[in-house]
C-alpha atoms as a PDB file:
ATOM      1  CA  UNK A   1      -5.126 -59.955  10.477  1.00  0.00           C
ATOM      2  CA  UNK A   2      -4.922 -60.002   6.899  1.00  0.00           C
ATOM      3  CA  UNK A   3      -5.898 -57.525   4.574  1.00  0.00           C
ATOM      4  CA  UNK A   4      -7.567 -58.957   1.403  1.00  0.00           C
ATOM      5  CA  UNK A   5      -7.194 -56.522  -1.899  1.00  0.00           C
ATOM      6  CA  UNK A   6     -10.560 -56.428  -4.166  1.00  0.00           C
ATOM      7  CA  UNK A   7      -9.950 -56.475  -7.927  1.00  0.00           C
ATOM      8  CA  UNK A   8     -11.444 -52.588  -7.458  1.00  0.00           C
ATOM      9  CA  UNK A   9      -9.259 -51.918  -4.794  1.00  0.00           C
ATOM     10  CA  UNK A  10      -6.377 -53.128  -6.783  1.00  0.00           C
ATOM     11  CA  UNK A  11      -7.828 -50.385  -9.863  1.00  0.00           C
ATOM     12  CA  UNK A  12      -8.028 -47.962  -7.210  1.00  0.00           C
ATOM     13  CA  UNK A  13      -4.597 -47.652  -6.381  1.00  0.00           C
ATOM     14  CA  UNK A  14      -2.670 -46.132  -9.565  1.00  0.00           C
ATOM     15  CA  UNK A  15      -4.861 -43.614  -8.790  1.00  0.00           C
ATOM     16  CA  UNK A  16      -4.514 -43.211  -5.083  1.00  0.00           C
ATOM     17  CA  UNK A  17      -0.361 -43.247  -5.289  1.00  0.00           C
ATOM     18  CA  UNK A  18      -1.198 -40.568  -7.899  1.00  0.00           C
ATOM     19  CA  UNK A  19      -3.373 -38.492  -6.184  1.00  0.00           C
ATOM     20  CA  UNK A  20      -0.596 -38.910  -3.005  1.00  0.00           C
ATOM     21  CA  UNK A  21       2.164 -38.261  -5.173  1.00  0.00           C
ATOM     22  CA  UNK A  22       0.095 -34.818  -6.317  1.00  0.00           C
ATOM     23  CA  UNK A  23      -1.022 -33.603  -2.924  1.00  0.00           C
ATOM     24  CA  UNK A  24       3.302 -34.480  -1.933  1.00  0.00           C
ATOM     25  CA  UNK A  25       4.686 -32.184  -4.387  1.00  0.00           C
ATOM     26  CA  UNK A  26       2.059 -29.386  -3.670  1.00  0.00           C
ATOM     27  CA  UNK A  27       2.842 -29.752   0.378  1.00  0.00           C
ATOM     28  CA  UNK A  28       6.779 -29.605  -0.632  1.00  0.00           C
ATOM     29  CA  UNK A  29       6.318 -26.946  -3.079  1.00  0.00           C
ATOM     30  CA  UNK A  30       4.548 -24.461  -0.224  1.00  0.00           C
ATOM     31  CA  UNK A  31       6.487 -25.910   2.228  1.00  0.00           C
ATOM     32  CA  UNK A  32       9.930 -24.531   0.239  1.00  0.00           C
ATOM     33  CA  UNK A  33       8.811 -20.804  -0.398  1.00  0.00           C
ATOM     34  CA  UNK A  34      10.815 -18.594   1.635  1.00  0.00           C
ATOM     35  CA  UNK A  35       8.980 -16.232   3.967  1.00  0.00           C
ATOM     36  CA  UNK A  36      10.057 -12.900   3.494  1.00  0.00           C
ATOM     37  CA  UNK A  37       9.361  -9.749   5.506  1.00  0.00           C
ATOM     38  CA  UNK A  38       6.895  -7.088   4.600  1.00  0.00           C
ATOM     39  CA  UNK A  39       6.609  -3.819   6.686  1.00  0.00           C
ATOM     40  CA  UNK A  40       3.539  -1.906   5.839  1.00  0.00           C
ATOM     41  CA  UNK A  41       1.740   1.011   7.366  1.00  0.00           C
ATOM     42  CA  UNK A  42      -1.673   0.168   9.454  1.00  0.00           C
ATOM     43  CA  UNK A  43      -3.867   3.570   8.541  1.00  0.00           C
ATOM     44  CA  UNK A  44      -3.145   4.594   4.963  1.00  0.00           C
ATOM     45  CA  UNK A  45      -6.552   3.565   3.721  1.00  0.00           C
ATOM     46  CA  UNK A  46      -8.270   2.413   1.325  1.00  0.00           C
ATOM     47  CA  UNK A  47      -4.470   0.703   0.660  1.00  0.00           C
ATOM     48  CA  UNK A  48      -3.300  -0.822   3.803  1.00  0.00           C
ATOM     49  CA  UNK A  49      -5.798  -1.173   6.622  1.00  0.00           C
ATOM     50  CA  UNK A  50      -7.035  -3.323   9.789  1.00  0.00           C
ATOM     51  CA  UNK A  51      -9.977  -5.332   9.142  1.00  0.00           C
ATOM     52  CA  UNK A  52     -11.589  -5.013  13.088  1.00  0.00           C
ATOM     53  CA  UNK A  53     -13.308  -8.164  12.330  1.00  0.00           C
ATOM     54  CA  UNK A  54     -11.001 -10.454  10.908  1.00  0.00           C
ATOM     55  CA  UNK A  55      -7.994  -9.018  12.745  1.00  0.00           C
ATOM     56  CA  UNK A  56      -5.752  -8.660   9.520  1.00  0.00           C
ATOM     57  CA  UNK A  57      -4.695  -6.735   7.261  1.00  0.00           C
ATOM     58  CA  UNK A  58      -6.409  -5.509   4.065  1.00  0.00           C
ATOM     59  CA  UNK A  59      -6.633  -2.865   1.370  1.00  0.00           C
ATOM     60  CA  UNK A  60      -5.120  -2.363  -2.178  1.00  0.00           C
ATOM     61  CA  UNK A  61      -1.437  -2.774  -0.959  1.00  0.00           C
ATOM     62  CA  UNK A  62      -2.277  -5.681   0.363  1.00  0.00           C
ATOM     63  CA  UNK A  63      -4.243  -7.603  -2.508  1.00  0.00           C
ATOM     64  CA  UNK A  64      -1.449  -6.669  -4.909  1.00  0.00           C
ATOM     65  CA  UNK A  65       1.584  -7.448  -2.364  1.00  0.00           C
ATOM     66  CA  UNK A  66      -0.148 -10.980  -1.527  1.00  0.00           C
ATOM     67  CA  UNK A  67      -0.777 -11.459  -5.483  1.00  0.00           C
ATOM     68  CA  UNK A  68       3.086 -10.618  -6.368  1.00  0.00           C
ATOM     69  CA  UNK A  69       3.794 -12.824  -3.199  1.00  0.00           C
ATOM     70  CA  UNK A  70       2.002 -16.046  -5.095  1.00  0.00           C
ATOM     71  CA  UNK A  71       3.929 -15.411  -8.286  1.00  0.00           C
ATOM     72  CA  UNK A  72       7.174 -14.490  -7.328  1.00  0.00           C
ATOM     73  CA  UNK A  73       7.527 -17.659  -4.974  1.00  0.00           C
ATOM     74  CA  UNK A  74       7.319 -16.760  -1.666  1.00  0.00           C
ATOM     75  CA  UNK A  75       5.020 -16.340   1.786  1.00  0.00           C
ATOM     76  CA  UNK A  76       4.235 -12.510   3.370  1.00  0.00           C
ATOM     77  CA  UNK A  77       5.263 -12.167   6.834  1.00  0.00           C
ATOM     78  CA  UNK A  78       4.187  -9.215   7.337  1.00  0.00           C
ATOM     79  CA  UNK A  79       4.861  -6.180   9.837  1.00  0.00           C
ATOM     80  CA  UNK A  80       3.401  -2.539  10.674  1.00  0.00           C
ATOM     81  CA  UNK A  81       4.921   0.322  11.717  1.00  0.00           C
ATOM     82  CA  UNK A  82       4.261   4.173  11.601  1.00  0.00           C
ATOM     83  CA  UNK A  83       5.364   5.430   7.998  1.00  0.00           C
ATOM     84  CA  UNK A  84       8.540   7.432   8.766  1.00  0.00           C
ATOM     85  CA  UNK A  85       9.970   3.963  10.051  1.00  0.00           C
ATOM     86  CA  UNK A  86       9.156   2.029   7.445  1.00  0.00           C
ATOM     87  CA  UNK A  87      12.349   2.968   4.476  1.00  0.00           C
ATOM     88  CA  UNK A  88      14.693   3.277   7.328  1.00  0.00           C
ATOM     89  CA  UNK A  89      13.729  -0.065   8.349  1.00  0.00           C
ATOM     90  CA  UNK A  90      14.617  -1.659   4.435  1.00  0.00           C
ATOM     91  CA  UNK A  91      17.610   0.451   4.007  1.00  0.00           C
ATOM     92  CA  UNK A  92      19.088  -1.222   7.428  1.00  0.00           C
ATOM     93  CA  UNK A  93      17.760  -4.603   6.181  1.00  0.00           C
ATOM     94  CA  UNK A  94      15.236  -4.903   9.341  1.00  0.00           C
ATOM     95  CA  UNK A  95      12.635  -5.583   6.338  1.00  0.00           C
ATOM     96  CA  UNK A  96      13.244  -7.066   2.972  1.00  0.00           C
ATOM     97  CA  UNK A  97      10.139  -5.390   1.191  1.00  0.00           C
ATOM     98  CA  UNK A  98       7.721  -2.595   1.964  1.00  0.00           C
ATOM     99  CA  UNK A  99       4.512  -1.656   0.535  1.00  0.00           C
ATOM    100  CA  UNK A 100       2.324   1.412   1.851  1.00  0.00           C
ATOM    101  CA  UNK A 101       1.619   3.854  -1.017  1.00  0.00           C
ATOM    102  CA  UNK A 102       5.265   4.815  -1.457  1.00  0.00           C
ATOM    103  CA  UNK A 103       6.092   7.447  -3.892  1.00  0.00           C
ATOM    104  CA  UNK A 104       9.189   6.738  -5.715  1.00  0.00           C
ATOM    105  CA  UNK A 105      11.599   9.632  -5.423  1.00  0.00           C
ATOM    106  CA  UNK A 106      15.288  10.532  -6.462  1.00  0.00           C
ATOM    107  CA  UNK A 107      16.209  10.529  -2.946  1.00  0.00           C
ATOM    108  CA  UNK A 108      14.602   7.845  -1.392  1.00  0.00           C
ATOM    109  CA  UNK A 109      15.902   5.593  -4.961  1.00  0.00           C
ATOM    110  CA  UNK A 110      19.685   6.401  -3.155  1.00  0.00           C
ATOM    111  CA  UNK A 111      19.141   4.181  -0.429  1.00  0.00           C
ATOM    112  CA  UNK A 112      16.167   1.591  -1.426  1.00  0.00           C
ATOM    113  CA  UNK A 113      15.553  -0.136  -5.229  1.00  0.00           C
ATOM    114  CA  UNK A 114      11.967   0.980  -6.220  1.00  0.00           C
ATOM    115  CA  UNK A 115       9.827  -1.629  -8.157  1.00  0.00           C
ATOM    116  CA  UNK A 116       8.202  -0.701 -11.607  1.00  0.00           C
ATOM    117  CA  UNK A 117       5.620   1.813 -10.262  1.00  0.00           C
ATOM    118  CA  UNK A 118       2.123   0.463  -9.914  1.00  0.00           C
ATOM    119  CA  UNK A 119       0.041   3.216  -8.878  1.00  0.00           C
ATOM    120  CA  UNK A 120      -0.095   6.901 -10.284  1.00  0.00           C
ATOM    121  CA  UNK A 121      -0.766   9.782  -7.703  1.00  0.00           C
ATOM    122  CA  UNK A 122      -0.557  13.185  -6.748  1.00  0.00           C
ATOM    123  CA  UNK A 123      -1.182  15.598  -3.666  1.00  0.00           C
ATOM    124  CA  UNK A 124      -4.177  17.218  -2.481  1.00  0.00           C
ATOM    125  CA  UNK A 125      -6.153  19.529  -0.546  1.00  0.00           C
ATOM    126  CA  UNK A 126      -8.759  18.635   2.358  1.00  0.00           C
ATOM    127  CA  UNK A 127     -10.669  21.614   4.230  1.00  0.00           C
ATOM    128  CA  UNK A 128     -13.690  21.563   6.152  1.00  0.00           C
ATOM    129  CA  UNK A 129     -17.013  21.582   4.056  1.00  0.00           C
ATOM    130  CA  UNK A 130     -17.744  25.181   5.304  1.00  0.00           C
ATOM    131  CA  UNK A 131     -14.263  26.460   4.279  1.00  0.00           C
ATOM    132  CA  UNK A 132     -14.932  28.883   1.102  1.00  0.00           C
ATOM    133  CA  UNK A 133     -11.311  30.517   0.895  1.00  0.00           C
ATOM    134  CA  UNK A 134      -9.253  27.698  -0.223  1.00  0.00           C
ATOM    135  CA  UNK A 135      -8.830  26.702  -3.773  1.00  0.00           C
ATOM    136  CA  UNK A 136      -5.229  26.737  -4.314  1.00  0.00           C
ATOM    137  CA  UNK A 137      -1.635  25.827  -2.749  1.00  0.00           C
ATOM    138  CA  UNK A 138      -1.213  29.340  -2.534  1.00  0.00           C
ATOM    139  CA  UNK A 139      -4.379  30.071  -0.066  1.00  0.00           C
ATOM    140  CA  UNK A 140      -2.810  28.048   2.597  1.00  0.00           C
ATOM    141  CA  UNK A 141      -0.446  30.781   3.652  1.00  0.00           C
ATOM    142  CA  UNK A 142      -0.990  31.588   6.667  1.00  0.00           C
ATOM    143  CA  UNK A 143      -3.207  28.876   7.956  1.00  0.00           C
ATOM    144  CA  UNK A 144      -2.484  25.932   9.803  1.00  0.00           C
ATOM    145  CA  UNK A 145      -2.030  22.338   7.940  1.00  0.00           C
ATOM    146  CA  UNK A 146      -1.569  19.278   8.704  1.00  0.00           C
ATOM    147  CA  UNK A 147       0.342  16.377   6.817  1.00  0.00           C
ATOM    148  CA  UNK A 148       2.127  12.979   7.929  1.00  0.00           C
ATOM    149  CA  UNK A 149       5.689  13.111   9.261  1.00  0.00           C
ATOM    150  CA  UNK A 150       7.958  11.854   6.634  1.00  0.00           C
ATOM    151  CA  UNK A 151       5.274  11.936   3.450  1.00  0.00           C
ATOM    152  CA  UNK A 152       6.316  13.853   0.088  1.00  0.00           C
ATOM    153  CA  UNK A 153       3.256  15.989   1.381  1.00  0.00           C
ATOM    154  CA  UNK A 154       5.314  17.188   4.496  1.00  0.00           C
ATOM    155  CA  UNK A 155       8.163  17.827   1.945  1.00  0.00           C
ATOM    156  CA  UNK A 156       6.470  20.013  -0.387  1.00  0.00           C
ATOM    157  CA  UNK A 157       4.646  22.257   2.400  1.00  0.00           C
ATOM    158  CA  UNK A 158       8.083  22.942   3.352  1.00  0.00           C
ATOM    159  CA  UNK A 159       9.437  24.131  -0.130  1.00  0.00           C
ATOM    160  CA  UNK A 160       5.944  25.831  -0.827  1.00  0.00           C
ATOM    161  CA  UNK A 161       5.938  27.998   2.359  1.00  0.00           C
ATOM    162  CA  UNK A 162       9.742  27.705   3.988  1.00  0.00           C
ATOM    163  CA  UNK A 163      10.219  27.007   7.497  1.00  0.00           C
ATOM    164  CA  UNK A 164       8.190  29.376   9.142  1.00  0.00           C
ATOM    165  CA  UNK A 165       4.865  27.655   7.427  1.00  0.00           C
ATOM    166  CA  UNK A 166       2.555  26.392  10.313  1.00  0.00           C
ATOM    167  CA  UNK A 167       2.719  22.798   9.187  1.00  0.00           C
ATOM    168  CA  UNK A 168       2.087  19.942  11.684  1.00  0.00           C
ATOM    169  CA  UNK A 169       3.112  16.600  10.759  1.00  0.00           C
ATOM    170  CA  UNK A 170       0.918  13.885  12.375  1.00  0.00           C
ATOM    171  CA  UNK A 171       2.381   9.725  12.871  1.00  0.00           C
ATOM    172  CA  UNK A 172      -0.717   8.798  11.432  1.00  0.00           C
ATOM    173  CA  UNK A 173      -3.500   9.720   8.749  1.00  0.00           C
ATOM    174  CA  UNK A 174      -5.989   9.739  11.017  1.00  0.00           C
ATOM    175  CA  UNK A 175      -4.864  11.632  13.758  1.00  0.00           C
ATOM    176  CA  UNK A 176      -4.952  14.391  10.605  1.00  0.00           C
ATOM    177  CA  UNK A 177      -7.976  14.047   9.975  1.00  0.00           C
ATOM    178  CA  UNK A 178      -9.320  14.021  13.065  1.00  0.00           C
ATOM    179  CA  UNK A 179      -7.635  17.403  14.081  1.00  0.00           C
ATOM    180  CA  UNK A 180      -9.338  19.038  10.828  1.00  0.00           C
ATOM    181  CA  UNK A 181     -12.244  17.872  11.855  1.00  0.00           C
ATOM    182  CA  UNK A 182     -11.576  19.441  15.605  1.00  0.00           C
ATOM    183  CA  UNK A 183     -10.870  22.503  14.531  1.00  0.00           C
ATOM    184  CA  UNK A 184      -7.082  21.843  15.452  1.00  0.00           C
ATOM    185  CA  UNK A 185      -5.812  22.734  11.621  1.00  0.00           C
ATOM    186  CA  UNK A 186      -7.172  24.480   8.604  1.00  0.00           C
ATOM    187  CA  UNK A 187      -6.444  22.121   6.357  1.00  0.00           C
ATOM    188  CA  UNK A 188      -4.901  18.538   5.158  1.00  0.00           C
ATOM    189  CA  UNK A 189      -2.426  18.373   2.677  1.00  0.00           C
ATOM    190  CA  UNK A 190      -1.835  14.488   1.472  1.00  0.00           C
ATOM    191  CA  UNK A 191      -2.077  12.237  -0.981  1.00  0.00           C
ATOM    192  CA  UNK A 192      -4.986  12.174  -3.506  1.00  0.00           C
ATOM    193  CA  UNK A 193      -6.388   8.875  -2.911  1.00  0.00           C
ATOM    194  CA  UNK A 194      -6.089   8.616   0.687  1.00  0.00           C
ATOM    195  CA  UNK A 195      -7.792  12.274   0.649  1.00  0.00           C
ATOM    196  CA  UNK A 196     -10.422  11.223  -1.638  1.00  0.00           C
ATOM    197  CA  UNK A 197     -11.150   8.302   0.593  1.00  0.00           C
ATOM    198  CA  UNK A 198     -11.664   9.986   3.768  1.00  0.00           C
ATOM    199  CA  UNK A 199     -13.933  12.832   1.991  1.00  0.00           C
ATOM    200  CA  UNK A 200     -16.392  10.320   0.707  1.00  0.00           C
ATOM    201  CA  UNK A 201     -16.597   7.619   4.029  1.00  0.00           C
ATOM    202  CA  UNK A 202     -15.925   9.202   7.101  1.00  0.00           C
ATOM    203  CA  UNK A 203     -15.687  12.961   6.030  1.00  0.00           C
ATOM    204  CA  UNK A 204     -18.411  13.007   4.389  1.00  0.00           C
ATOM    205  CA  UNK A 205     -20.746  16.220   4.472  1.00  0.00           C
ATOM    206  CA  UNK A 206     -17.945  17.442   6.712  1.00  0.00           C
ATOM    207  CA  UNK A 207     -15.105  17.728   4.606  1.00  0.00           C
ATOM    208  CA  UNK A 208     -14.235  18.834   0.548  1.00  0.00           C
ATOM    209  CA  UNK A 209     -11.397  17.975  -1.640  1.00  0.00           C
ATOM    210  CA  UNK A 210     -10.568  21.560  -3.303  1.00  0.00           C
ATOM    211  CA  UNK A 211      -7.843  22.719  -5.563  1.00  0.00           C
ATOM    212  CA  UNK A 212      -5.991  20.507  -8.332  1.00  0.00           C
ATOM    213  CA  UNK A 213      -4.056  18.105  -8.026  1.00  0.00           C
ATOM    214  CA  UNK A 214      -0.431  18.669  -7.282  1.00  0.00           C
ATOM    215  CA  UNK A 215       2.945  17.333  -7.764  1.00  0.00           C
ATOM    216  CA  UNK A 216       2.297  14.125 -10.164  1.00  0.00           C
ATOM    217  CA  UNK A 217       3.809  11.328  -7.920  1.00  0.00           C
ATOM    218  CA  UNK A 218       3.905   7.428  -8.522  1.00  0.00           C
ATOM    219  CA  UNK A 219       4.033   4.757  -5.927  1.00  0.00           C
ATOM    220  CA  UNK A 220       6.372   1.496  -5.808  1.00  0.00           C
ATOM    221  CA  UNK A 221       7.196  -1.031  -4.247  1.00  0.00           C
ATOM    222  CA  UNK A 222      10.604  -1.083  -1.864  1.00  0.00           C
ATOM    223  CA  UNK A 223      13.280  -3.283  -1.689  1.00  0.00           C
ATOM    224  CA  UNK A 224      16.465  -3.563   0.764  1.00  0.00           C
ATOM    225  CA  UNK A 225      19.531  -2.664  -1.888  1.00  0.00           C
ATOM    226  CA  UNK A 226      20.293  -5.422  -4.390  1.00  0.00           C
ATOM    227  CA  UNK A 227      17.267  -7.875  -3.279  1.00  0.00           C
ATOM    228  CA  UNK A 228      16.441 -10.917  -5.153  1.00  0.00           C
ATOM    229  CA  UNK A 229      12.994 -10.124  -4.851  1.00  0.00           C
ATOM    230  CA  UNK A 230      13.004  -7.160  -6.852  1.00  0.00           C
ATOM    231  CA  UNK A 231      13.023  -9.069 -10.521  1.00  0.00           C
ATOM    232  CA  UNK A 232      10.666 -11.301  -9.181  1.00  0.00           C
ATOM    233  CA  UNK A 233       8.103  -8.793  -7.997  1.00  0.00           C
ATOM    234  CA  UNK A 234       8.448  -6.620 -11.464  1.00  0.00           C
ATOM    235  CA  UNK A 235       7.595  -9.683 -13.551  1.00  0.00           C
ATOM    236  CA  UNK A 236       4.848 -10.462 -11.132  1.00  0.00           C
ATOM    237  CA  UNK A 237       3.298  -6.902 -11.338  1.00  0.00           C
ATOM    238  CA  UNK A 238       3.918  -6.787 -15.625  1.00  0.00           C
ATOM    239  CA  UNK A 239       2.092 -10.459 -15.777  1.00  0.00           C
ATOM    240  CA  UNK A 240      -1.113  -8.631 -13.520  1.00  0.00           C
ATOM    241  CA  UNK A 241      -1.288  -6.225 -15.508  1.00  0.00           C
ATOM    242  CA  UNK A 242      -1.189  -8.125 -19.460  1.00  0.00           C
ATOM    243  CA  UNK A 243      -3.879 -10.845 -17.621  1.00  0.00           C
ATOM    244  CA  UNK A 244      -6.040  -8.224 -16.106  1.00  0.00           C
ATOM    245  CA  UNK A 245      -5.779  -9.157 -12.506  1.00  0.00           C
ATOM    246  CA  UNK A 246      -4.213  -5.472 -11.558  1.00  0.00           C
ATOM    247  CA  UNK A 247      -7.135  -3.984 -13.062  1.00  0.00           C
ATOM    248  CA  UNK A 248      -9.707  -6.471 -11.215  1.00  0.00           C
ATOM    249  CA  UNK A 249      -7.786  -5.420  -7.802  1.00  0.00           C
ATOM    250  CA  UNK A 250      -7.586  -1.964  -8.642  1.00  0.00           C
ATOM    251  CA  UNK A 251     -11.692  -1.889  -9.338  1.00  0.00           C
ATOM    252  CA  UNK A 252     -12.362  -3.333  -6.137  1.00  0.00           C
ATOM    253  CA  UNK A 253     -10.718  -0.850  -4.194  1.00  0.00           C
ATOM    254  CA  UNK A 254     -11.248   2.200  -6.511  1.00  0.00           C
ATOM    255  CA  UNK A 255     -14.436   1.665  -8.373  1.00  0.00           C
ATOM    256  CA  UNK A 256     -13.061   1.490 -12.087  1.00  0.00           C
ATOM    257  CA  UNK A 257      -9.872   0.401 -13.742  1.00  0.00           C
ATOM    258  CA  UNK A 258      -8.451   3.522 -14.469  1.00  0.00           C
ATOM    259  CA  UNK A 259      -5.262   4.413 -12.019  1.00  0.00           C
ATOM    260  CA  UNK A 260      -2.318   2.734 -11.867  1.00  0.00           C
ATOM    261  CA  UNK A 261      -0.264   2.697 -15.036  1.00  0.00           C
END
């Protein structure tokens, strides 16, 4: 059988070898970016959370991980694990990068590399909405309080109060929560946004964010010691914020364009 060319076929095919050529380098290009692991926490909402329809992951942490992902050069594989596992798991090199509202401390900096920080935070009180007798840090004395095991939270309860304080540290934020609500504790101490979020969704009419906020913290992104990704990822994050996509992310989760300097 022979195939017979048309004069437009024969226009046609610059074009097509073109268009091939295109759709080659694309395929390569994608097919070349390294896959990298990312170990995130499932519950700290509204940053990292499961969608129960869609089955994945979603939340602040993971628009902004995803975006640094496209820029940087490479593909999220990503992981979840209870919070107190995850910088153990970068420092040993189980996990390249980690993102899950991580507040950037001297400590932690000893045995992880920190990104540029991208969100600004702070601690802060949740009691039940018929609690009147706690405004400060210092009213907590004497009452039972839960935190998350491993959190800067957990930390500061400990320096506030000493060992002795009645503290319980929970594996996840909303197994917190959840004993507030129960009657189980007197109190959450966490961070501010997570706090905030829980008080206006599922708290709601049954909880209150009191007090100020407390130990001015800022979160970052973490990387296993001397990672190529960390350059990268900093460059990424400057170039959302100068075009404005860090401030479109940040009002979709948040509501306004204000946090995260």
């Amino acid at each position: 059988m022979t195939l017979t060319l048309t004069s437009s076929h024969r226009r046609a095919l610059p074009w097509l070898a073109s268009l091939a050529l295109g759709l080659g380098v694309s395929s390569q290009t994608l097919a070349n970016e390294p896959s990298v692991n990312v170990v995130t926490d499932p519950s700290f909402v509204p940053f990292e959370m499961l969608d129960q329809e869609s089955g994945e992951m979603v939340g602040f942490d993971m628009d902004i991980i995803h975006e640094i992902a496209d820029r940087a050069g490479f593909q999220v594989d990503l992981e979840t694990m209870d919070f107190n596992g995850i910088i153990p798991a970068v420092q040993t090199g189980n996990q390249e990068i980690a993102i899950a509202g991580i507040t950037i401390t001297d400590e932690r900096a000893e045995i992880v590399d920190f990104s540029d920080p991208y969100y600004d935070s702070g601690l802060q009180i949740l009691v039940r909405a018929d609690n009147d007798s706690v405004e400060t840090i210092e009213d907590l004395e004497g009452m039972s309080v839960a935190t998350k095991i491993g959190s800067t939270s957990h930390d500061y309860l400990r320096e506030q109060f000493g060992e002795d304080a009645d503290v319980t540290p929970y594996p996840g934020s909303s197994d917190m929560y959840m004993a507030l609500l129960g009657g189980s504790v007197d109190a959450v101490f966490y961070d501010a946004p997570n706090v905030g979020y829980f008080s206006q969704t599922r708290g709601e009419g049954r909880t209150k964010v009191v007090g100020p906020l407390y130990e001015g913290q800022q979160y970052g992104i973490v990387f296993h010691k001397g990672s190529e990704w960390l350059q990268p990822a900093n460059e990424a994050l400057a170039s959302m914020r100068e075009d404005g996509t860090y401030d479109e992310i940040h009002s979709k989760w948040f509501g306004n364009a204000s946090g995260g300097k």
